[in-house]
C-alpha atoms as a PDB file:
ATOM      1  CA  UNK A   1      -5.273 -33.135 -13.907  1.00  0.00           C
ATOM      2  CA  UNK A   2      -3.601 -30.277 -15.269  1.00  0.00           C
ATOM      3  CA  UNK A   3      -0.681 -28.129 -15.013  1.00  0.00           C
ATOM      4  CA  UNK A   4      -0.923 -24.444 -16.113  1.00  0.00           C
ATOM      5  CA  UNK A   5       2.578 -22.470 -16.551  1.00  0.00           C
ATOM      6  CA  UNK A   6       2.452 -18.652 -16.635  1.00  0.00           C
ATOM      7  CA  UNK A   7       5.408 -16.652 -18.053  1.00  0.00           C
ATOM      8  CA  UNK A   8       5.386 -12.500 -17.818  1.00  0.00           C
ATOM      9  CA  UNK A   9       7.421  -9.584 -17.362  1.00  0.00           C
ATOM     10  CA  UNK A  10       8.782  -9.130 -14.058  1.00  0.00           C
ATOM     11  CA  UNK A  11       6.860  -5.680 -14.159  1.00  0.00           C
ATOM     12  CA  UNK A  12       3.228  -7.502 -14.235  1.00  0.00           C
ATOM     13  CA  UNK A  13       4.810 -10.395 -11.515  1.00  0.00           C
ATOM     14  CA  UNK A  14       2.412  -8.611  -8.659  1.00  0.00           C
ATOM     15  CA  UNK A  15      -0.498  -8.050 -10.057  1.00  0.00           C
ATOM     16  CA  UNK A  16      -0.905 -10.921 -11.943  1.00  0.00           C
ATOM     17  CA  UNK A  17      -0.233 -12.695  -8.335  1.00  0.00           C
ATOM     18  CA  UNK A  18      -2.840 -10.823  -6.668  1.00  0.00           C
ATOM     19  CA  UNK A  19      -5.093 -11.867  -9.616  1.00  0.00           C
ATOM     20  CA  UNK A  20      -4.424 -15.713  -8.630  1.00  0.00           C
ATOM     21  CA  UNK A  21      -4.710 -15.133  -5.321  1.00  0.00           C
ATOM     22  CA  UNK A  22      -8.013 -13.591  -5.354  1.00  0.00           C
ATOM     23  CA  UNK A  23      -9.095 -15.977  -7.169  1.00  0.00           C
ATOM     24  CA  UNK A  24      -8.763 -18.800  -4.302  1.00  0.00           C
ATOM     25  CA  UNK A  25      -5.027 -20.153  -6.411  1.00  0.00           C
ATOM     26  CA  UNK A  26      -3.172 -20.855  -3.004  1.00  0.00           C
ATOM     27  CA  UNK A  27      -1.242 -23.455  -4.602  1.00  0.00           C
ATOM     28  CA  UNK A  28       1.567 -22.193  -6.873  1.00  0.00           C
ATOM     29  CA  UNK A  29       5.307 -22.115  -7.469  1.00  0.00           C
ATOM     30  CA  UNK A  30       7.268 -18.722  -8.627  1.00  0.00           C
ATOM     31  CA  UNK A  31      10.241 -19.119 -10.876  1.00  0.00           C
ATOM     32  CA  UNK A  32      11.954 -15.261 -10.973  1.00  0.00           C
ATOM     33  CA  UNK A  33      14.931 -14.051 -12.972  1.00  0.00           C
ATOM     34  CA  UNK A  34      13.860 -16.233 -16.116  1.00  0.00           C
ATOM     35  CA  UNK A  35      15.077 -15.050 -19.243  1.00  0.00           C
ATOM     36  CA  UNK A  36      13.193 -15.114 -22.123  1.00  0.00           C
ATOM     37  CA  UNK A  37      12.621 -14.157 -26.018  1.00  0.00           C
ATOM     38  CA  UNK A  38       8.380 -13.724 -26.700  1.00  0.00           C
ATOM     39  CA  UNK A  39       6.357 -13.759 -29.295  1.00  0.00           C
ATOM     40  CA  UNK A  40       5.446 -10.479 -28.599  1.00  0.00           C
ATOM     41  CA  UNK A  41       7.289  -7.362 -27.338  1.00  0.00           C
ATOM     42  CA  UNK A  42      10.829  -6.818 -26.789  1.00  0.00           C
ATOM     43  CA  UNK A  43      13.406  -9.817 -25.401  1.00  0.00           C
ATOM     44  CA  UNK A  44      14.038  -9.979 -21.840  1.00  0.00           C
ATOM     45  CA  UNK A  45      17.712 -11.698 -21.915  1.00  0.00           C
ATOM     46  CA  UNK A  46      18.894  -9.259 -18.635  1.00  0.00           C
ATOM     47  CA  UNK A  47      21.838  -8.165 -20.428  1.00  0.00           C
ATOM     48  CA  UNK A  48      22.852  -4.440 -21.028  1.00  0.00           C
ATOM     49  CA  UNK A  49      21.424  -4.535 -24.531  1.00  0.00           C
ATOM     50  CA  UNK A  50      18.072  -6.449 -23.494  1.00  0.00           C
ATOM     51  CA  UNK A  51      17.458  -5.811 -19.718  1.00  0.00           C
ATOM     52  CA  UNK A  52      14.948  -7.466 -17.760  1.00  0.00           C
ATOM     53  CA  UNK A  53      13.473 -10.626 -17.054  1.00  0.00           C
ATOM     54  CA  UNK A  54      10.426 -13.086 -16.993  1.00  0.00           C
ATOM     55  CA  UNK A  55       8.913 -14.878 -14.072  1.00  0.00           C
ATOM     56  CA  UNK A  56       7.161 -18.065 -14.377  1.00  0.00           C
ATOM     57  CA  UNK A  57       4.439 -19.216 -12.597  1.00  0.00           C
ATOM     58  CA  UNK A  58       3.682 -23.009 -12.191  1.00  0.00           C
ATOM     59  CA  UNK A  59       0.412 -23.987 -10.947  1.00  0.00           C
ATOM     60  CA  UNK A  60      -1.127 -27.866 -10.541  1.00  0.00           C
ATOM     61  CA  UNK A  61      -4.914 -28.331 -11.153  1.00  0.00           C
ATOM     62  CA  UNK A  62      -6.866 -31.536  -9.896  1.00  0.00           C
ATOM     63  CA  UNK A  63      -9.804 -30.100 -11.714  1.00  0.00           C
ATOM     64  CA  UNK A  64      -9.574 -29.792 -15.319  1.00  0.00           C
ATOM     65  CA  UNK A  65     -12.364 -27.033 -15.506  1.00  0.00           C
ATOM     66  CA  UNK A  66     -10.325 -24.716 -12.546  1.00  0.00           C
ATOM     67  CA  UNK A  67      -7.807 -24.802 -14.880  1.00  0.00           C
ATOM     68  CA  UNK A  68      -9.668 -23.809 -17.754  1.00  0.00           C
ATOM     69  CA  UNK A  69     -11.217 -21.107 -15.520  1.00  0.00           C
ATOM     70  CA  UNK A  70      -7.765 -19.982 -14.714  1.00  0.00           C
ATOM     71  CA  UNK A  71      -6.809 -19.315 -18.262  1.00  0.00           C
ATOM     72  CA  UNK A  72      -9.667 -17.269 -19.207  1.00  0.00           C
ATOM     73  CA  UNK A  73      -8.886 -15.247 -16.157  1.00  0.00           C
ATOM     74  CA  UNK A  74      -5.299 -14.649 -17.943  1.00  0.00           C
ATOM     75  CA  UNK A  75      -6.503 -13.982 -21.454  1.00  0.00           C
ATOM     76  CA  UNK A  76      -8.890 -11.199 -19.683  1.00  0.00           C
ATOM     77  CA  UNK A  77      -5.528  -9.941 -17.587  1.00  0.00           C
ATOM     78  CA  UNK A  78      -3.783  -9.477 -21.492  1.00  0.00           C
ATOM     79  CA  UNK A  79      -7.084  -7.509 -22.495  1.00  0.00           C
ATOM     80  CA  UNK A  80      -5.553  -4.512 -20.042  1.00  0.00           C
ATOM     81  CA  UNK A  81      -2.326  -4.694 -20.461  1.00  0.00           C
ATOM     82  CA  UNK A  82      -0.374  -1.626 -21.651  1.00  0.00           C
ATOM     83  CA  UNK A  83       1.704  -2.520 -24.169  1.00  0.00           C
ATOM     84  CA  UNK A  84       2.923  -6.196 -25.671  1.00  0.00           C
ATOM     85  CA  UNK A  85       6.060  -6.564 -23.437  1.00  0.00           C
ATOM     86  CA  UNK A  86       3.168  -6.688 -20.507  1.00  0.00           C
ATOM     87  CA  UNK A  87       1.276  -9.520 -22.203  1.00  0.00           C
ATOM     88  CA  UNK A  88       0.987 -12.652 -20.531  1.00  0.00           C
ATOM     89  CA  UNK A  89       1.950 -16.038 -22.032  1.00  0.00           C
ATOM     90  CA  UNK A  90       0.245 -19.176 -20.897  1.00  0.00           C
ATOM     91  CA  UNK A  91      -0.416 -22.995 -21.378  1.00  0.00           C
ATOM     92  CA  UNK A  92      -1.664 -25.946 -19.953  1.00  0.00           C
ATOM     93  CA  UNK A  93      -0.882 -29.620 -20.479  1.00  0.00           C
ATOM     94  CA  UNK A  94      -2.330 -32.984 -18.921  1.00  0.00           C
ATOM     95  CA  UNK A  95      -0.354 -34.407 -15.824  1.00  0.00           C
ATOM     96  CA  UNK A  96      -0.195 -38.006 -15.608  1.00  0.00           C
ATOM     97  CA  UNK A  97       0.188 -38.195 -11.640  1.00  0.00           C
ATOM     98  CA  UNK A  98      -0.267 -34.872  -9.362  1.00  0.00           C
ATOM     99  CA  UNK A  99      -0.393 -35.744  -5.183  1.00  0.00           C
ATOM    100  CA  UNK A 100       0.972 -33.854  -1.802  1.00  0.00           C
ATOM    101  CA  UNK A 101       1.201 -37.164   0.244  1.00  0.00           C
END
């Protein structure tokens, strides 16, 4: 079992949605207004002198390869993106217990 978390600028929020959802992810949490300092491109604190924001996506795999499958689909998103502060940041770590009883 895995658990995939997906953090981006607000600005790629939709299509990076409609990328998840088209690819049969129906099973996903949104986190918006999350501030954040990247790697890459500019900090998103949403203050005067560093506007904007993150969202975070959350998103529980049963199936280990899904999940890998899921994360090449991201690195290809970050192959189009415009600029750094569109790049998407991703990982994935092993869940000891996952269930919807």
């Amino acid at each position: 079992m895995k658990m995939v978390y997906i953090t981006c600028n607000v600005s790629v929020r939709e299509p990076l949605v409609k990328l998840l959802e088209n690819n049969n992810i129906k099973d996903y949490q949104v986190v918006e207004q999350v501030i954040a300092k990247n790697i890459k491109g500019d900090p998103r604190l949403n203050t005067s002198v560093w506007p904007g924001h993150n969202t975070s996506i959350f998103i529980q795999f049963s199936n280990n390869n899904r999940a890998k499958e899921i994360m090449q689909i991201v690195r290809e998103f970050n192959q189009k993106a415009f600029n750094e502060n569109e790049l998407v940041t991703a990982c994935s770590w092993t869940l000891d217990d996952y269930f919807y009883e």
